[in-house]
N, C-alpha and C. Protein backbone atom coordinates (compact mmCIF):
# COMPACT_ATOMS: atom_id res chain seq x y z
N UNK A 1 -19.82 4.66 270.46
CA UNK A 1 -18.50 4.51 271.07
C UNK A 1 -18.02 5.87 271.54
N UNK A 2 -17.70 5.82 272.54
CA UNK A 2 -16.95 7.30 273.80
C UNK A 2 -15.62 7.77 272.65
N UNK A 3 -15.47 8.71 272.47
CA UNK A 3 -14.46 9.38 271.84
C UNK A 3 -14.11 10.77 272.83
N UNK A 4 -13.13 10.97 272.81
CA UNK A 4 -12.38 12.31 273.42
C UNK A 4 -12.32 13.36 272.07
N UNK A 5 -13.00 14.16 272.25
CA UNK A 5 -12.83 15.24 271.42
C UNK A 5 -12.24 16.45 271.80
N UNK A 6 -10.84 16.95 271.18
CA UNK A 6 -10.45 18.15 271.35
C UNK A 6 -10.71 19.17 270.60
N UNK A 7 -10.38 20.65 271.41
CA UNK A 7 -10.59 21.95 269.87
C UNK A 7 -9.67 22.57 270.71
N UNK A 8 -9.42 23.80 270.08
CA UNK A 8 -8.74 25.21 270.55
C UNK A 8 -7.30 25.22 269.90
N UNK A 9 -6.92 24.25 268.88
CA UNK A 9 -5.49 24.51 268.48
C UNK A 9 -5.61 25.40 267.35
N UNK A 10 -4.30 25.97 266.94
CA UNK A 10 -4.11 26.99 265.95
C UNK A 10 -2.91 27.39 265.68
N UNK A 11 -2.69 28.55 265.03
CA UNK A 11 -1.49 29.32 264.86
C UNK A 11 -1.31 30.27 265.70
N UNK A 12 -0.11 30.72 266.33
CA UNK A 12 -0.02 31.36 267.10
C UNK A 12 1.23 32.08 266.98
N UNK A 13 1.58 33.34 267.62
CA UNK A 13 2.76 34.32 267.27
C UNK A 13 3.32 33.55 268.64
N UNK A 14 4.56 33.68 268.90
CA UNK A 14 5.58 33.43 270.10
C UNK A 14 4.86 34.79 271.31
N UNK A 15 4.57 33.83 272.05
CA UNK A 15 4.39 34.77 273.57
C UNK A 15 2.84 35.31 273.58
N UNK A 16 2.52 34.34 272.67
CA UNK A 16 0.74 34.54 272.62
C UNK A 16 -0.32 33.51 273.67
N UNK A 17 -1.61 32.97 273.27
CA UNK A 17 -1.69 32.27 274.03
C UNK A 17 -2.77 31.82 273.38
N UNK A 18 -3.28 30.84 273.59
CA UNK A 18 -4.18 29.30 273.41
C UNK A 18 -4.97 28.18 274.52
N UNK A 19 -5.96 28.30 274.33
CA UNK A 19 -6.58 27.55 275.56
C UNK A 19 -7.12 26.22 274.67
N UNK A 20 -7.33 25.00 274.81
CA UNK A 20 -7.28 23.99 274.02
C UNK A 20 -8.70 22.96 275.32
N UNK A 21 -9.61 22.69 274.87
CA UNK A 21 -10.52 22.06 275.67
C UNK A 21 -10.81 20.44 275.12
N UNK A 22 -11.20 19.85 275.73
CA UNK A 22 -11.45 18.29 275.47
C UNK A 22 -12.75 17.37 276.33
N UNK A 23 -13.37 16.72 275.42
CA UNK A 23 -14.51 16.48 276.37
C UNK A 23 -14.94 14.69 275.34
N UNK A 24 -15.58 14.06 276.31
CA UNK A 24 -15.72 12.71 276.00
C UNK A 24 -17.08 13.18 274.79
N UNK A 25 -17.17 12.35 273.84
CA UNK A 25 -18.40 12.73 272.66
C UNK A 25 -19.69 12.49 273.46
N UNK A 26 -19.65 11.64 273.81
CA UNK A 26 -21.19 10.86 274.56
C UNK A 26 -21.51 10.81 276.07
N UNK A 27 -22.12 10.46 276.40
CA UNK A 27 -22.57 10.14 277.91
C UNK A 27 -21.74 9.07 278.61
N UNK A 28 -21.26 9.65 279.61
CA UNK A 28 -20.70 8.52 280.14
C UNK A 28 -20.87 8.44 282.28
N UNK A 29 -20.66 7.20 282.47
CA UNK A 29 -20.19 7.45 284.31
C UNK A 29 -19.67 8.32 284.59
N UNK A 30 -18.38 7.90 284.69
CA UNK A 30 -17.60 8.86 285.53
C UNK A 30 -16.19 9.17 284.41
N UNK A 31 -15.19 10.28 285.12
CA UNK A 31 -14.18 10.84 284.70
C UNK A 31 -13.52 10.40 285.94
N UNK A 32 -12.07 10.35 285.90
CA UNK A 32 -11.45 10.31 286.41
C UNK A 32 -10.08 11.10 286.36
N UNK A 33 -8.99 10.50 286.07
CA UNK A 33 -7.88 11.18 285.85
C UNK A 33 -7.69 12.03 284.37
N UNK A 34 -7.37 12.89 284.52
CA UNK A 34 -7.22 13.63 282.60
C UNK A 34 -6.10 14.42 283.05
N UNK A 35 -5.26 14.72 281.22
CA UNK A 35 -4.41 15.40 281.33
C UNK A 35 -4.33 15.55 279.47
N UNK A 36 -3.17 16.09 279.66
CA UNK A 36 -3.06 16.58 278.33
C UNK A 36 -1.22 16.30 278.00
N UNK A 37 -0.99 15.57 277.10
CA UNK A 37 0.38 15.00 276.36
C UNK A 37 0.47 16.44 274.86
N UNK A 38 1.84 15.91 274.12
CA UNK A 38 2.07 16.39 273.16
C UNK A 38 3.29 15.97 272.71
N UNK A 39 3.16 16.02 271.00
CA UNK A 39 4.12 15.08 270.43
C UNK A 39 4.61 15.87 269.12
N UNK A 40 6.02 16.24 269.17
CA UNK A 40 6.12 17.25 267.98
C UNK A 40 7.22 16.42 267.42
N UNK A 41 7.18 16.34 265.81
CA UNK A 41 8.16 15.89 264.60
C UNK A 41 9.13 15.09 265.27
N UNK A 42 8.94 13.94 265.24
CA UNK A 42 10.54 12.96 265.44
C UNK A 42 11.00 12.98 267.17
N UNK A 43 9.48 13.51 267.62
CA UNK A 43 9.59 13.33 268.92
C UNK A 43 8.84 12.22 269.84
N UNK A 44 9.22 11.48 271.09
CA UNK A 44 8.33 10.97 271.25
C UNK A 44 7.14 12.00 272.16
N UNK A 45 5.93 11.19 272.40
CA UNK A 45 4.61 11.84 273.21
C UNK A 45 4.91 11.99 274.35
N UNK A 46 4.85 13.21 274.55
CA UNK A 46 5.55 13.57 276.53
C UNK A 46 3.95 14.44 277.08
N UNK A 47 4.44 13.99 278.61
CA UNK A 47 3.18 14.36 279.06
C UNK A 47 3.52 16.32 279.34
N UNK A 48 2.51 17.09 279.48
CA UNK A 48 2.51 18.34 279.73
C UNK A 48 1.90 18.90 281.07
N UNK A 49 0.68 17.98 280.61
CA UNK A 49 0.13 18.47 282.21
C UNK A 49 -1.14 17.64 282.70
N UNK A 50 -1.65 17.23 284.10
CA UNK A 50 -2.60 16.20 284.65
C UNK A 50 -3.43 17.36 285.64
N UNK A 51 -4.58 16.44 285.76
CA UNK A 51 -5.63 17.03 286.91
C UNK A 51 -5.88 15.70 287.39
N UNK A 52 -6.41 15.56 288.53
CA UNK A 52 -6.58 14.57 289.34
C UNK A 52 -8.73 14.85 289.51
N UNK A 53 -9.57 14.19 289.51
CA UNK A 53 -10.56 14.15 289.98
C UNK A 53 -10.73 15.09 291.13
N UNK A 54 -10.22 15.53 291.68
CA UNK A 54 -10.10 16.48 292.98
C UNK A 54 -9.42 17.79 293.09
N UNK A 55 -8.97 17.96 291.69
CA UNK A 55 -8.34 18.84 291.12
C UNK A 55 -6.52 19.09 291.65
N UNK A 56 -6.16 17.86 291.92
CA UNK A 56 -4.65 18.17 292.00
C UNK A 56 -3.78 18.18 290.54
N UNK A 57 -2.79 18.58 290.65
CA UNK A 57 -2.17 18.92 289.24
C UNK A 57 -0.96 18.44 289.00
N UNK A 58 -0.19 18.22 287.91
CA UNK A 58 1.19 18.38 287.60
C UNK A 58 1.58 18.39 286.22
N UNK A 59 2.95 19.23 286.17
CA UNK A 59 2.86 19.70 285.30
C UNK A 59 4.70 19.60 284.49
N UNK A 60 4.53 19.69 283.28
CA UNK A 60 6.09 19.29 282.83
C UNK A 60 6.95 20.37 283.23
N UNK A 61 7.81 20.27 283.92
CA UNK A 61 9.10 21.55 284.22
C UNK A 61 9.00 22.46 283.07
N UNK A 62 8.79 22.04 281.53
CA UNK A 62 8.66 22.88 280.43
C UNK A 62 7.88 24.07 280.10
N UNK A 63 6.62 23.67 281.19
CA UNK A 63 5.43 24.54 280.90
C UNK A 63 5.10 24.92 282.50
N UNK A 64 5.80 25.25 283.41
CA UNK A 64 5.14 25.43 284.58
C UNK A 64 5.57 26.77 284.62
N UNK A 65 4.44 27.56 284.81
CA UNK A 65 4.52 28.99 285.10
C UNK A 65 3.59 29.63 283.89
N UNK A 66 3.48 28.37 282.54
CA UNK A 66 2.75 29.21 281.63
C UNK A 66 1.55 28.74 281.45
N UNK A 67 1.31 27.43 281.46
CA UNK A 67 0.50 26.41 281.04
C UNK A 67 -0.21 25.98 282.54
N UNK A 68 -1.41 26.49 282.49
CA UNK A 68 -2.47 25.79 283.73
C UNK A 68 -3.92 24.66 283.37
N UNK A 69 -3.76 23.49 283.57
CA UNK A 69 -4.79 22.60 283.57
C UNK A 69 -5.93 22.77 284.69
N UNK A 70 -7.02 22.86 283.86
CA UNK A 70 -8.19 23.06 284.67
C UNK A 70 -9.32 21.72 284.23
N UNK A 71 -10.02 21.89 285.28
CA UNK A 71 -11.56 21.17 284.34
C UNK A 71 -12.78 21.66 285.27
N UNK A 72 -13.52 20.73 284.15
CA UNK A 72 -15.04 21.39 284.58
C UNK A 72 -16.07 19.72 285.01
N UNK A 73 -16.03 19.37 286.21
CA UNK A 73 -16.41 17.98 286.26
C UNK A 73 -18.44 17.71 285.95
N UNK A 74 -18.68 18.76 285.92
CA UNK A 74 -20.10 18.84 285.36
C UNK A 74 -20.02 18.80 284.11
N UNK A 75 -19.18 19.07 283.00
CA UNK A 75 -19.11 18.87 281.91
C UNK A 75 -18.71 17.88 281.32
N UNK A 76 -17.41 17.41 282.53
CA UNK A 76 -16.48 16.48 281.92
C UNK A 76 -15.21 16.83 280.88
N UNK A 77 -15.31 17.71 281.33
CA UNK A 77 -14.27 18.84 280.13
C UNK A 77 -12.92 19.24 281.00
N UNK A 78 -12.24 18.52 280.38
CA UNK A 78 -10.86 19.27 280.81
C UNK A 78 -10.17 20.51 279.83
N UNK A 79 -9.32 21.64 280.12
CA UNK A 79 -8.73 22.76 279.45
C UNK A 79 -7.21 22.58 279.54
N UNK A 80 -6.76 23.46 278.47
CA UNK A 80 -5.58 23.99 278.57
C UNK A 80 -5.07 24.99 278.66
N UNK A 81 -5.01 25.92 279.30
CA UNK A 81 -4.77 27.52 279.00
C UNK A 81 -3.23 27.76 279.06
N UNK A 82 -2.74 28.05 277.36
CA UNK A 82 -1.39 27.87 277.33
C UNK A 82 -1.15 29.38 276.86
N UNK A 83 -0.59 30.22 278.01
CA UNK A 83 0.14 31.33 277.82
C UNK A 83 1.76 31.52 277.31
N UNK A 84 1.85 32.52 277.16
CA UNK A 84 3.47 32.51 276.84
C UNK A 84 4.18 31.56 276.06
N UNK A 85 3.47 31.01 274.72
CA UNK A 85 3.87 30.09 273.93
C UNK A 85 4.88 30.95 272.96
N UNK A 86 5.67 29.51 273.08
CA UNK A 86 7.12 29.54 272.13
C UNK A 86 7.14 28.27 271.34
N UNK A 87 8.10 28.86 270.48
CA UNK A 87 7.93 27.99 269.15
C UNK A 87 8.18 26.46 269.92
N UNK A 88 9.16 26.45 270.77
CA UNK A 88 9.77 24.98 271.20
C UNK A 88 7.47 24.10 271.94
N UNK A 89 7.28 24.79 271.96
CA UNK A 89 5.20 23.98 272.42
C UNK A 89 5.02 23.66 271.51
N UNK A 90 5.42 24.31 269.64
CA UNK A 90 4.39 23.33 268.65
C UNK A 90 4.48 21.81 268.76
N UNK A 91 3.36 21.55 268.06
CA UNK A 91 3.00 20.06 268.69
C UNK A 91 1.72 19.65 268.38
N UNK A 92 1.48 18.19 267.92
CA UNK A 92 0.09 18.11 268.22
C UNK A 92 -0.18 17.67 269.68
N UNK A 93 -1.05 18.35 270.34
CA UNK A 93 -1.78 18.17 271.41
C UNK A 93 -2.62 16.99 271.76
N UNK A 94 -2.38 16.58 272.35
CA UNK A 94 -3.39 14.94 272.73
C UNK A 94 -3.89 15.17 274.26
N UNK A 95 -5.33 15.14 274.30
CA UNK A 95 -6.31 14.37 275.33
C UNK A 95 -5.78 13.57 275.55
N UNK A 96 -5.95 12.89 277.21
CA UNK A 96 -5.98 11.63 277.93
C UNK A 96 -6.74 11.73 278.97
N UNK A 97 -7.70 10.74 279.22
CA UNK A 97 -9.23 10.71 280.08
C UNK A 97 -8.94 9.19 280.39
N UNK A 98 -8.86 8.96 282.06
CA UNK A 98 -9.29 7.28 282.35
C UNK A 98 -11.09 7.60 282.83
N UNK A 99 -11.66 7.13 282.26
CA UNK A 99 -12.97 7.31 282.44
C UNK A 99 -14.37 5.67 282.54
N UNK A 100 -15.46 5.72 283.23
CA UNK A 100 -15.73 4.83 282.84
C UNK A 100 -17.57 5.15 282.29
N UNK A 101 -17.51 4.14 281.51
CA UNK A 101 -18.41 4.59 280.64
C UNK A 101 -19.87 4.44 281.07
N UNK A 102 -19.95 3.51 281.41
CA UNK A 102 -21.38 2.61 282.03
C UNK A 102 -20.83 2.25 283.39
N UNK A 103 -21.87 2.44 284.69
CA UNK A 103 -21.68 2.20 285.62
C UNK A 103 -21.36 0.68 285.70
N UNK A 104 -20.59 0.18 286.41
CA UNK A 104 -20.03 -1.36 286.49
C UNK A 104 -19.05 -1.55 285.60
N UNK A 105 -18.51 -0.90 284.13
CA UNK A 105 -17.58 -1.10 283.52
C UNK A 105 -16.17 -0.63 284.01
N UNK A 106 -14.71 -1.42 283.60
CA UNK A 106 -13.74 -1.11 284.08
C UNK A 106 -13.57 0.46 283.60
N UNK A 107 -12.40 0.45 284.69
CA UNK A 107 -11.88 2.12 283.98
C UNK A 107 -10.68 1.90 283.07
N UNK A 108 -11.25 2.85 281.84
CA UNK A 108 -10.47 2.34 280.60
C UNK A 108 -9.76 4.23 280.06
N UNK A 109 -8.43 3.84 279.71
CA UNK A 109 -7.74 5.30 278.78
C UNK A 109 -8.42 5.72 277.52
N UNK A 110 -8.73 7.00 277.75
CA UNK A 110 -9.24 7.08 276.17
C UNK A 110 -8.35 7.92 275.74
N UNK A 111 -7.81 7.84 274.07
CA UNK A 111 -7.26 9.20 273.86
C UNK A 111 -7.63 9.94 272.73
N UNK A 112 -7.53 11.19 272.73
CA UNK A 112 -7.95 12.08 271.90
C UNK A 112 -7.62 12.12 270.42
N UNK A 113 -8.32 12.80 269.26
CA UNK A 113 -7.10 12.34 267.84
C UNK A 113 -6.16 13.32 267.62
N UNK A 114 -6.00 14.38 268.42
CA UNK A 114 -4.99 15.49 268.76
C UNK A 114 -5.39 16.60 267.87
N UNK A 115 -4.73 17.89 268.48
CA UNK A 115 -5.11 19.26 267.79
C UNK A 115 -3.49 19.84 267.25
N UNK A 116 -3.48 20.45 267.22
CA UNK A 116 -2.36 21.04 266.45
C UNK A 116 -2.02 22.42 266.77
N UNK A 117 -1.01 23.20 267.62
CA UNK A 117 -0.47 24.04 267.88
C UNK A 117 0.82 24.43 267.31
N UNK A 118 0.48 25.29 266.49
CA UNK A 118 1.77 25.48 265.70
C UNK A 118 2.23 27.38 266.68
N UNK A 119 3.78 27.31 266.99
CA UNK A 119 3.80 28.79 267.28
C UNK A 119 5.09 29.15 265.87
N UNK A 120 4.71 30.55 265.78
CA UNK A 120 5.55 30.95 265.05
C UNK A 120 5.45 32.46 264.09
N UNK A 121 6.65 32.82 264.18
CA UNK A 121 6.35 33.95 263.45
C UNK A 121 6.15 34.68 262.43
């Protein structure tokens, strides 16, 4: 079974930075849309930032200027490169990949089991 696996979370001082990567476990078709959500204490899951298959982007008013989504479509790996983190980013971090697995299968959401970015001093 396809799983989204993330890494790159941690502890971090305010105004540091963190790059956070995610990639499907197994072999699959294709990738499609990915992005990256986050959900901190008594909050709901808000999105942060998307890549489009063609590499278009968008990004939450919260994080634009610090936070750039990239990927790597030979890998299947999408990134996060989160500069200039402040305490208000901790959060666990969540993958999101519409991907399909086997050629002829629908395209289905997968999501990640999230990483954990804590900032602080």
């Amino acid at each position: 079974q396809v799983q989204l696996v993330e890494s790159g979370g941690g502890l971090v001082q305010p105004g540091e930075s963190l790059k956070l990567s995610c990639a499907p476990s197994g072999s699959i078709s294709s990738v499609y849309f990915m992005g990256w959500y986050r959900q901190a204490p008594g909050n709901q899951r808000e999105l942060v930032a998307t890549i489009t298959k063609d590499g278009t982007t968008n990004y939450a008013d919260s994080v634009k200027g610090r936070f750039t989504i990239s990927r790597d479509n030979a890998k299947n790996t999408v990134y996060l490169q989160m500069n200039s983190l402040k305490p208000e980013d901790a959060a666990v971090y969540y993958c999101n990949a519409n991907l399909r697995v086997r050629t002829g299968d629908v395209v289905r959401a997968y999501w990640g089991q999230g990483t954990q970015v804590t900032v602080s001093s």
